[in-house]
Protein backbone atom coordinates (compact mmCIF):
# COMPACT_ATOMS: atom_id res chain seq x y z
CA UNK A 1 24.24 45.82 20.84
CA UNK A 2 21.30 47.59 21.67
CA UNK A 3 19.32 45.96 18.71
CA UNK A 4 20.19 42.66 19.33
CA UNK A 5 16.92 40.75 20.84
CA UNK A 6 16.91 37.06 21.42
CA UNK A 7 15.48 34.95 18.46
CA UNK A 8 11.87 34.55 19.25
CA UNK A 9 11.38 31.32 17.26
CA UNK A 10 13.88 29.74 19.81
CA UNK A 11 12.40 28.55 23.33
CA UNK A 12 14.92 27.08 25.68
CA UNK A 13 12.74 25.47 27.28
CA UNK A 14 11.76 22.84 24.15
CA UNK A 15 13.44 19.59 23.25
CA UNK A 16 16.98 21.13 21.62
CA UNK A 17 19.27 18.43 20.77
CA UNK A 18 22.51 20.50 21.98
CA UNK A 19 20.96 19.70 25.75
CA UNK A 20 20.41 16.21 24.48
CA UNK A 21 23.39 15.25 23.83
CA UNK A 22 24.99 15.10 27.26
CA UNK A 23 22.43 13.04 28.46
CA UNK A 24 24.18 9.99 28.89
CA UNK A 25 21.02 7.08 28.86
CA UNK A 26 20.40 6.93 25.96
CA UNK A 27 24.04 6.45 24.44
CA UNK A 28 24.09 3.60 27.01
CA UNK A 29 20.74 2.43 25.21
CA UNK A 30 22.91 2.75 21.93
CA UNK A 31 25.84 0.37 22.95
CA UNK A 32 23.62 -2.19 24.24
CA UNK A 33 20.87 -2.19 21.20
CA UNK A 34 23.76 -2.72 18.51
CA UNK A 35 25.92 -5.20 20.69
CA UNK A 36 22.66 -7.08 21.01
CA UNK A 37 22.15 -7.22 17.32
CA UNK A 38 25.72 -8.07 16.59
CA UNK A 39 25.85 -10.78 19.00
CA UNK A 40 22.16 -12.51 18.11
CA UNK A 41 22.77 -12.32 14.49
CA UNK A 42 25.68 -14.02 14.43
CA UNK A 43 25.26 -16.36 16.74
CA UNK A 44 21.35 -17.52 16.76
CA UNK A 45 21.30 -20.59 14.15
CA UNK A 46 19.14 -20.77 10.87
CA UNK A 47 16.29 -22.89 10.74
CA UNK A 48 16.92 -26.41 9.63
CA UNK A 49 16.45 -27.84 5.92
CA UNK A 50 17.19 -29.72 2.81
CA UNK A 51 20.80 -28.76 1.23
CA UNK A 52 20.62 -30.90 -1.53
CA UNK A 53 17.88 -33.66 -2.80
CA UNK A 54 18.88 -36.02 -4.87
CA UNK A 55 17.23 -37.14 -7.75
CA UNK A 56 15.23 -33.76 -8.07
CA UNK A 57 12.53 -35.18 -10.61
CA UNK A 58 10.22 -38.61 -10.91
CA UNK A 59 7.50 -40.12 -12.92
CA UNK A 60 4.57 -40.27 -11.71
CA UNK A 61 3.76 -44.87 -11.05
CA UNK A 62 7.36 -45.35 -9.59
CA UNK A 63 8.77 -45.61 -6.42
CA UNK A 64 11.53 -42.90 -6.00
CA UNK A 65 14.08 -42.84 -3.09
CA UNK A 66 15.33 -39.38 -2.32
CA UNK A 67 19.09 -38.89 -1.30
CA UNK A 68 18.36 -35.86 1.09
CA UNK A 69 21.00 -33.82 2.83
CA UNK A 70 19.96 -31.21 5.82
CA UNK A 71 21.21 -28.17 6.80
CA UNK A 72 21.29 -27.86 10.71
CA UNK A 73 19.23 -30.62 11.00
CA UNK A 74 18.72 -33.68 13.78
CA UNK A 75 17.65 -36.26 12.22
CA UNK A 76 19.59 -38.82 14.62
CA UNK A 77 17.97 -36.63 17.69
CA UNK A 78 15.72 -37.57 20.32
CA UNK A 79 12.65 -39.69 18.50
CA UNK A 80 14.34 -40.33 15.63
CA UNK A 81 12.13 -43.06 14.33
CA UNK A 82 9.09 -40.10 14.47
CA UNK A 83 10.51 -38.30 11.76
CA UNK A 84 7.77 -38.34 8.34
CA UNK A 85 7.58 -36.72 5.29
CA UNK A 86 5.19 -35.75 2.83
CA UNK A 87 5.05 -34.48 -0.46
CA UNK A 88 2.57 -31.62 -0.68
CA UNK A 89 0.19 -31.47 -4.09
CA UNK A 90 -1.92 -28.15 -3.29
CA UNK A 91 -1.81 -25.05 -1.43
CA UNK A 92 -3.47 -26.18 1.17
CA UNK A 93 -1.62 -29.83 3.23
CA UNK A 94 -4.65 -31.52 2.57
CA UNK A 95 -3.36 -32.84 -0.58
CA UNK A 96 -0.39 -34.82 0.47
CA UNK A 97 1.72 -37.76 -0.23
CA UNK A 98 3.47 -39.20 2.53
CA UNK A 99 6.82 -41.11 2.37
CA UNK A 100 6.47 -44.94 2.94
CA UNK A 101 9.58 -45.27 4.46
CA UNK A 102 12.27 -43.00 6.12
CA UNK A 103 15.82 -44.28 6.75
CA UNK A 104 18.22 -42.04 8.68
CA UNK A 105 22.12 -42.13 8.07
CA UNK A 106 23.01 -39.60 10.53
CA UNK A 107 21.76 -35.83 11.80
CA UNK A 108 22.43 -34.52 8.06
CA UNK A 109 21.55 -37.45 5.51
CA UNK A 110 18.65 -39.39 5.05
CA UNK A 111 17.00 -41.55 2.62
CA UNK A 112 13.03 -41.13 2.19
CA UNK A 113 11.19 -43.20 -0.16
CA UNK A 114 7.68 -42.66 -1.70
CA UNK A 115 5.46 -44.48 -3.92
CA UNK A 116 4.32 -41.91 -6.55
CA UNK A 117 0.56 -42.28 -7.55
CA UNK A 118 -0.36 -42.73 -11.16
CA UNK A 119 -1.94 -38.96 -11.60
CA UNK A 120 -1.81 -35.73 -9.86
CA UNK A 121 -4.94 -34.14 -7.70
CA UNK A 122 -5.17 -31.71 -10.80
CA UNK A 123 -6.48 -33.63 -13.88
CA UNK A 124 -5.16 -30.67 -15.85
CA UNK A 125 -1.55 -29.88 -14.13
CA UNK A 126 0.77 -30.99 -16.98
CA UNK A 127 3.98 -30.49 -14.95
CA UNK A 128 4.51 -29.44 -10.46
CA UNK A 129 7.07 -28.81 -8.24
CA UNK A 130 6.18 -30.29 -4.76
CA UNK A 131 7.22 -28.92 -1.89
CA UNK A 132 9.02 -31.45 0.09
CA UNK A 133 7.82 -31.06 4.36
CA UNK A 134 9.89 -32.85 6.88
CA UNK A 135 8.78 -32.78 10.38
CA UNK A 136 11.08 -34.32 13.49
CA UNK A 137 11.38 -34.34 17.57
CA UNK A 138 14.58 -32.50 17.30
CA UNK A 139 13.57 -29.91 14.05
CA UNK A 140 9.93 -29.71 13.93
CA UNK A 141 8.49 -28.91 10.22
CA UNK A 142 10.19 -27.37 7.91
CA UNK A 143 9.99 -26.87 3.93
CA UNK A 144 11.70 -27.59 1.10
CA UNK A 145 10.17 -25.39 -1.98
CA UNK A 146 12.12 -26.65 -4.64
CA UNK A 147 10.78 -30.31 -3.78
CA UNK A 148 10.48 -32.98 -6.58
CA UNK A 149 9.60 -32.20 -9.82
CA UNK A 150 6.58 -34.33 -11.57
CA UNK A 151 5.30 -34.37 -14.89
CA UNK A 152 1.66 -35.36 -15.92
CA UNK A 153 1.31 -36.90 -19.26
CA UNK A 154 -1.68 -38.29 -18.91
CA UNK A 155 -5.14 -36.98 -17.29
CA UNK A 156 -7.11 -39.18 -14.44
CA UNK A 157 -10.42 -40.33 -15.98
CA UNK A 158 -11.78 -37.85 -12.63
CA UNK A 159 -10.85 -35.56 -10.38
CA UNK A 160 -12.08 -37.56 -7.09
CA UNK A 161 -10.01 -40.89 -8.31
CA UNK A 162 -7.07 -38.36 -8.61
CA UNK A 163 -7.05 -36.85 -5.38
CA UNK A 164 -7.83 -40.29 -3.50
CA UNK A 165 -4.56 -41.23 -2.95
CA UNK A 166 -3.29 -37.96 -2.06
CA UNK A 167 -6.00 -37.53 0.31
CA UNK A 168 -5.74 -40.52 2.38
CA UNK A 169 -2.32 -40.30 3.50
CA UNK A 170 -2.20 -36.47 3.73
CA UNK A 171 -0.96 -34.51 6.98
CA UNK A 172 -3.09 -34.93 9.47
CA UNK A 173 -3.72 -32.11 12.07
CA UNK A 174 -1.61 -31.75 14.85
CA UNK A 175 1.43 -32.95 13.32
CA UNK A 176 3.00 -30.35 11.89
CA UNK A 177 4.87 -28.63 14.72
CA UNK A 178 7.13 -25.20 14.89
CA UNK A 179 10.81 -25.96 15.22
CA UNK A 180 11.79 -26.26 19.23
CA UNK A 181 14.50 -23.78 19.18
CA UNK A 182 14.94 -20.16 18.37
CA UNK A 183 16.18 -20.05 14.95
CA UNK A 184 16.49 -17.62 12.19
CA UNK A 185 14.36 -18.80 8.37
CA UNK A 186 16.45 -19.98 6.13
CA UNK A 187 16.63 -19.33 2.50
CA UNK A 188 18.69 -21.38 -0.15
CA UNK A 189 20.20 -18.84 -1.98
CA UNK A 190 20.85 -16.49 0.77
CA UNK A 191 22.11 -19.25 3.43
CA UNK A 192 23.62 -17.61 6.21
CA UNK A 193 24.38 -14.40 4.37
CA UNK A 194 20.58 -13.44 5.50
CA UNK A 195 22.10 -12.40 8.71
CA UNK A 196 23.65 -9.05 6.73
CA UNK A 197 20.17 -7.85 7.15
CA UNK A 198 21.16 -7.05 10.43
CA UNK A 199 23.65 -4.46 8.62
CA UNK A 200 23.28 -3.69 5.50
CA UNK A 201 19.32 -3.06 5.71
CA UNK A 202 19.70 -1.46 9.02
CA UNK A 203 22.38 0.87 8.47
CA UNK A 204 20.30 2.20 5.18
CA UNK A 205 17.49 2.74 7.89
CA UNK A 206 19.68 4.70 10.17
CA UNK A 207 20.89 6.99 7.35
CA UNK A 208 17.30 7.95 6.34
CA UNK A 209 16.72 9.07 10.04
CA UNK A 210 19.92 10.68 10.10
CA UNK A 211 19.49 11.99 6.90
CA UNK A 212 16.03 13.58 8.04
CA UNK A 213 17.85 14.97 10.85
CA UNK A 214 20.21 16.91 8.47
CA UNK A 215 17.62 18.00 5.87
CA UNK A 216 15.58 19.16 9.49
CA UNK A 217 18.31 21.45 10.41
CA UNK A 218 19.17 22.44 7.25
CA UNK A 219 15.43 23.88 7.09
CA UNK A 220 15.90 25.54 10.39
CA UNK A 221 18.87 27.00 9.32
CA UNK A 222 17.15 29.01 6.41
CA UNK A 223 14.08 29.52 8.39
CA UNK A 224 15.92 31.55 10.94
CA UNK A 225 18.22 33.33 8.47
CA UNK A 226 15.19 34.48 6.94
CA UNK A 227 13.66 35.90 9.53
CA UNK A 228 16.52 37.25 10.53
CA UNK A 229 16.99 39.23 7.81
CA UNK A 230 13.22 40.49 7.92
CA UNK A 231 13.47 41.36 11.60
CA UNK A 232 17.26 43.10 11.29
CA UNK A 233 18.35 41.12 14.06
CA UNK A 234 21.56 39.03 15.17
CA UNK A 235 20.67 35.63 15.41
CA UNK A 236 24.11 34.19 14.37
CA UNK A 237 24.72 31.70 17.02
CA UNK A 238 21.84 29.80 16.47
CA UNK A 239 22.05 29.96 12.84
CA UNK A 240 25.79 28.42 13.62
CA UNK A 241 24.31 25.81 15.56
CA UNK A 242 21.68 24.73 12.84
CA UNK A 243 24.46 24.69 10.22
CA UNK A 244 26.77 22.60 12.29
CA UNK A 245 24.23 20.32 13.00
CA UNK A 246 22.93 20.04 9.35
CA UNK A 247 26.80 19.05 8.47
CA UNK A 248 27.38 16.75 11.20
CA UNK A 249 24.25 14.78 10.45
CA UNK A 250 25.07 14.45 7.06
CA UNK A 251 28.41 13.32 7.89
CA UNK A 252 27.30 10.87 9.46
CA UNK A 253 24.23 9.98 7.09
CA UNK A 254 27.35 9.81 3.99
CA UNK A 255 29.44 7.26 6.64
CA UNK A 256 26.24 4.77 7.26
CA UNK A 257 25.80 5.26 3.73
CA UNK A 258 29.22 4.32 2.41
CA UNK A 259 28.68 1.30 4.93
CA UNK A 260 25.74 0.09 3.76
CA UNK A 261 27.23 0.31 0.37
CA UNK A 262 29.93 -1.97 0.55
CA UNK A 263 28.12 -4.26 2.93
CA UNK A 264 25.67 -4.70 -0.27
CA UNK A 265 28.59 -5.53 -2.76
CA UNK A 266 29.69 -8.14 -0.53
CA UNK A 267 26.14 -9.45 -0.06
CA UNK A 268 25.94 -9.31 -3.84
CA UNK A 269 29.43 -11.00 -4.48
CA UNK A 270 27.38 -14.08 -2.71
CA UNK A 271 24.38 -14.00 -4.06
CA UNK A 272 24.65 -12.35 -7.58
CA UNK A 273 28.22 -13.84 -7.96
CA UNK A 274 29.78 -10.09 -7.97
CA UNK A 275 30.20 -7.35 -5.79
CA UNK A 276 28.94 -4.54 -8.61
CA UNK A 277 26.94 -5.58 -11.22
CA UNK A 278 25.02 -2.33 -12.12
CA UNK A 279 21.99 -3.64 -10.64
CA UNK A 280 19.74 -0.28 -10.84
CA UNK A 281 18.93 -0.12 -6.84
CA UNK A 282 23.50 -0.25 -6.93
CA UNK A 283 23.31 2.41 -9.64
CA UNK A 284 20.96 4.78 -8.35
CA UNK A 285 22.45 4.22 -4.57
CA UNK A 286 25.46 5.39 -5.64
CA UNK A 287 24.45 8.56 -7.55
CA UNK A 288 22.85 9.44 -4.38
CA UNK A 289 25.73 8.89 -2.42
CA UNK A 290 27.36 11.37 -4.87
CA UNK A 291 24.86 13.79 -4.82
CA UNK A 292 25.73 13.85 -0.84
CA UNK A 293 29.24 13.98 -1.81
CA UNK A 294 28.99 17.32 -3.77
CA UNK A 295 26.95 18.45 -0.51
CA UNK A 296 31.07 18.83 1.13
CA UNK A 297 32.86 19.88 -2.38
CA UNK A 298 30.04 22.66 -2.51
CA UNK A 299 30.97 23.92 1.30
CA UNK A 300 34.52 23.85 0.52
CA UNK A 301 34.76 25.83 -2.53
CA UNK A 302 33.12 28.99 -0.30
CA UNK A 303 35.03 30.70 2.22
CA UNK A 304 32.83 33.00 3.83
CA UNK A 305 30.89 31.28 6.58
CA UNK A 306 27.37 32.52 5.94
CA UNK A 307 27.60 32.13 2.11
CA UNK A 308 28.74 28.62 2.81
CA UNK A 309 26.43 27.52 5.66
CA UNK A 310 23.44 29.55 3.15
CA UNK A 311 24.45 27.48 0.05
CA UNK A 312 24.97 24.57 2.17
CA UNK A 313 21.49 24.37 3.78
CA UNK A 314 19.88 24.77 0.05
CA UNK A 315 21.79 21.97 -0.97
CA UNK A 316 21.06 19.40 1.37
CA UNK A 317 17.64 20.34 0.63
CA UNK A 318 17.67 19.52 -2.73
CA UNK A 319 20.50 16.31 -2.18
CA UNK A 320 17.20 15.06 0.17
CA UNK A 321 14.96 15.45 -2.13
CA UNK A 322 17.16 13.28 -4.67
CA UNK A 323 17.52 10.59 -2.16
CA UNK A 324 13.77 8.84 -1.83
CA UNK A 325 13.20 8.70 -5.87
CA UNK A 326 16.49 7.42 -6.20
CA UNK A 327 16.20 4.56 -3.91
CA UNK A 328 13.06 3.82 -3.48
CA UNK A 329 11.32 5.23 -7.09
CA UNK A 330 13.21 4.27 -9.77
CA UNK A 331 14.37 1.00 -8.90
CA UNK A 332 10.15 0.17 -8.75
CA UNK A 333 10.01 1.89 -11.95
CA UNK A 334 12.59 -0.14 -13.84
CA UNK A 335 11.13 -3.10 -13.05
CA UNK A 336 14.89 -5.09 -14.11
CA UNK A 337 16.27 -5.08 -10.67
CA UNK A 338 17.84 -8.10 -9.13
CA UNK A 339 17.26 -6.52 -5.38
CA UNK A 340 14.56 -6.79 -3.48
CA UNK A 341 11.59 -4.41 -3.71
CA UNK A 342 11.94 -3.67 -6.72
CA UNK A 343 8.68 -4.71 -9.39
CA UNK A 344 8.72 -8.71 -10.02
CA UNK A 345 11.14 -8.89 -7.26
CA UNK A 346 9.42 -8.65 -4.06
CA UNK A 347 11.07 -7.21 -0.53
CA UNK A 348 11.26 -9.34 2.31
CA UNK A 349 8.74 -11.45 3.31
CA UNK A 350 7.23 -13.70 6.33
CA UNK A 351 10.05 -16.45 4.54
CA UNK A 352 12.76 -13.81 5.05
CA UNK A 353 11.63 -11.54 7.85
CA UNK A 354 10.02 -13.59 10.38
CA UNK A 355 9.02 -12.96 14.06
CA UNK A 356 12.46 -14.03 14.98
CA UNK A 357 14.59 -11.72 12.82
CA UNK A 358 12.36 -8.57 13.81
CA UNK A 359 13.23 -9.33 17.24
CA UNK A 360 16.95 -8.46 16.10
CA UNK A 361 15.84 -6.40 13.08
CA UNK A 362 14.03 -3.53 14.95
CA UNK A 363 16.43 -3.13 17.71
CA UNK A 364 19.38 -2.67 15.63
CA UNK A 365 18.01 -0.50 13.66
CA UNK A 366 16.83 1.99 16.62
CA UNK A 367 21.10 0.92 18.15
CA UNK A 368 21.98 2.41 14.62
CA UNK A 369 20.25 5.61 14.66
CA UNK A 370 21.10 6.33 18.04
CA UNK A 371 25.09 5.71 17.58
CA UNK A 372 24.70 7.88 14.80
CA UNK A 373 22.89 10.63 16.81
CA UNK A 374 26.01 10.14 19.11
CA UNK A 375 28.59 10.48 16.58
CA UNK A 376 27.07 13.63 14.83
CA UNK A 377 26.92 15.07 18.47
CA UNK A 378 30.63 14.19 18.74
CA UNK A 379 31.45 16.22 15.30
CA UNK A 380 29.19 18.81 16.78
CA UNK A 381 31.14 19.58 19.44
CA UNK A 382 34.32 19.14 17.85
CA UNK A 383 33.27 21.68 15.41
CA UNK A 384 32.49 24.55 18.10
CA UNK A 385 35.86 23.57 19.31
CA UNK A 386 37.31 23.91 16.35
CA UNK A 387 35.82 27.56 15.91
CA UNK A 388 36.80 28.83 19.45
CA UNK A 389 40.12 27.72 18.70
CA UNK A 390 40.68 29.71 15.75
CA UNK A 391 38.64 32.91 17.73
CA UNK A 392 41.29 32.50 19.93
CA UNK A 393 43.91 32.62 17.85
């Protein structure tokens, strides 16, 4: 005993998470964060639009009535007869058609008419999809991308005789105005499945922090078996504490893993029309997940504690270091990925990701991490528990 020192990397009196975890405020600050996510993304509503338009194409010279049926929309609401329409030509709303008449059925069907001119803005445009932009009392603006689509098949004699009509019945300023309530974007083909952002992108975001927590103490853990070793000291409790740590992160980082997983099939069975499809983002998610996997098989097949915790601690190490190429690398690289983020298939956007949703977004996220935090402290303690037990016995 007489050799035994205290471990001079250790100070008691910095941040150690074994202190932190009776702290009871931030738990507290857990349970509220994630019921605040679950209850605003389910229950805020999606911005209003266009379900279906019927016909979806026109020739340019006619007079086309759209059948047009809304999603979340008030058409019927308070100033109904202010509701307009315009068919937008450019990037820019300065380049507009608007509808010469507007007749409402009820809050989800309408009928809106407009007298096509005989050429596009663009001499040279041979065929357009316009944008269809509806603006009422009760929905303010919103925008249907798909639109009408137009072919050209023959060129105005000038550009200024082609943009005249489109110019003098454009969208003048003041208005377009944002919709009055607090809504969420929507997005055709994700409807009101967008709202598993809430789950399935934030529990991926809580286990990379938990993950970096694991791969942290799984550092630590050699660092201070090294030194150690140099030293010829005992510094086995706090090389126990860094290995339990290291496993009950990781526990926890498989879990919100294995969550976000299956949360993407079922995004996937909506969207993609089936739960597993071998998308390469699903692919390489998965051999991750099994990488971590073999992180527990490898532990198990090693009954002494030090060559277990040692072997352990290299392992997460290199299961980390697998992780970020896996998810985030190769899927870029492939560029034949139906997910987003991957090359020709951009992440979310200001479309998909607005103010709104960040408001949710973020907080969850941070609700995540922490209940994760909480349940790896949980495991922690139930391991050292588990050990005095058998000490006792």
């Amino acid at each position: 005993m007489e050799n035994i020192r205290p471990f001079r990397f250790y100070n008691p009196r910095t941040w150690d998470m074994t202190r932190f975890v009776h702290r009871s405020w931030w738990k507290v600050l857990a349970v509220l964060l994630v019921l605040y996510g679950l209850v605003a993304g389910l229950l805020v509503p999606l911005k209003p639009n266009l379900l279906t338009v019927s016909p979806r194409s026109a020739k340019l010279g006619e007079t086309v009535t759209l059948d047009v049926v809304g999603y979340n929309t008030l058409f019927t609401g308070e100033g109904a007869g202010a509701m307009n329409a315009w068919l937008v030509a450019g990037d820019s709303t300065d380049l507009s058609l608007r509808a010469e008449n507007i007749v409402v059925t009820n809050d989800r069907q309408a009928q809106i008419t407009f007298k096509l001119p005989d050429f596009l803005p663009d001499p040279e445009t041979e065929k357009v999809t316009l944008p269809i932009y509806i603006n009422s009392p009760g929905d303010g603006t919103f925008v249907d991308p798909v639109g009408l689509f137009i072919r050209q098949e023959a060129s105005a004699p000038d550009r200024t005789s082609a943009e005249t009509p489109w110019r003098s019945s454009s969208i003048q300023k003041g208005e377009l105005r944002a919709t009055p309530r607090t809504t969420f974007p929507y997005r055709g083909h994700l409807a009101e499945s967008i709202r598993n952002t809430y789950f399935h992108v934030s529990l991926w975001f809580a286990m990379m922090f938990v993950f970096v927590a694991a791969v942290t103490y799984a550092i630590k853990y050699l660092l201070r078996s090294r030194h150690a070793s140099n030293e010829g000291v005992s510094v086995v409790s706090f090389r126990d504490k860094a290995d339990y740590w290291s496993v009950a992160f990781t526990s926890v980082g498989m879990l919100f893993g294995v969550l976000g997983l299956l949360t993407g099939a079922v995004w996937a069975k909506y969207t993609w029309g089936s739960y597993w499809s071998w998308d390469i983002k699903q692919f390489t998610t998965l051999i991750a997940l099994l990488i971590y996997a073999g992180y527990f098989v490898l532990r198990a097949s090693f009954p002494d504690p030090e060559q277990r915790a040692r072997l352990g601690a290299a392992y997460n190490i290199f299961a980390f270091a697998c992780l970020i190429p896996l998810i985030y690398i190769l899927p870029r690289l492939s560029g034949n990925s139906l997910h987003p983020g991957a090359a020709g298939n951009p992440a979310f956007g200001g479309e998909d990701l607005d103010n709104t949703m960040r408001m949710v977004f973020y907080p969850i996220i941070i609700g995540w991490t922490l209940m994760g935090f909480w349940m790896a402290g949980v495991s922690y303690r139930a391991r050292l528990l588990k050990e005095r037990l058998l000490l006792e016995e």
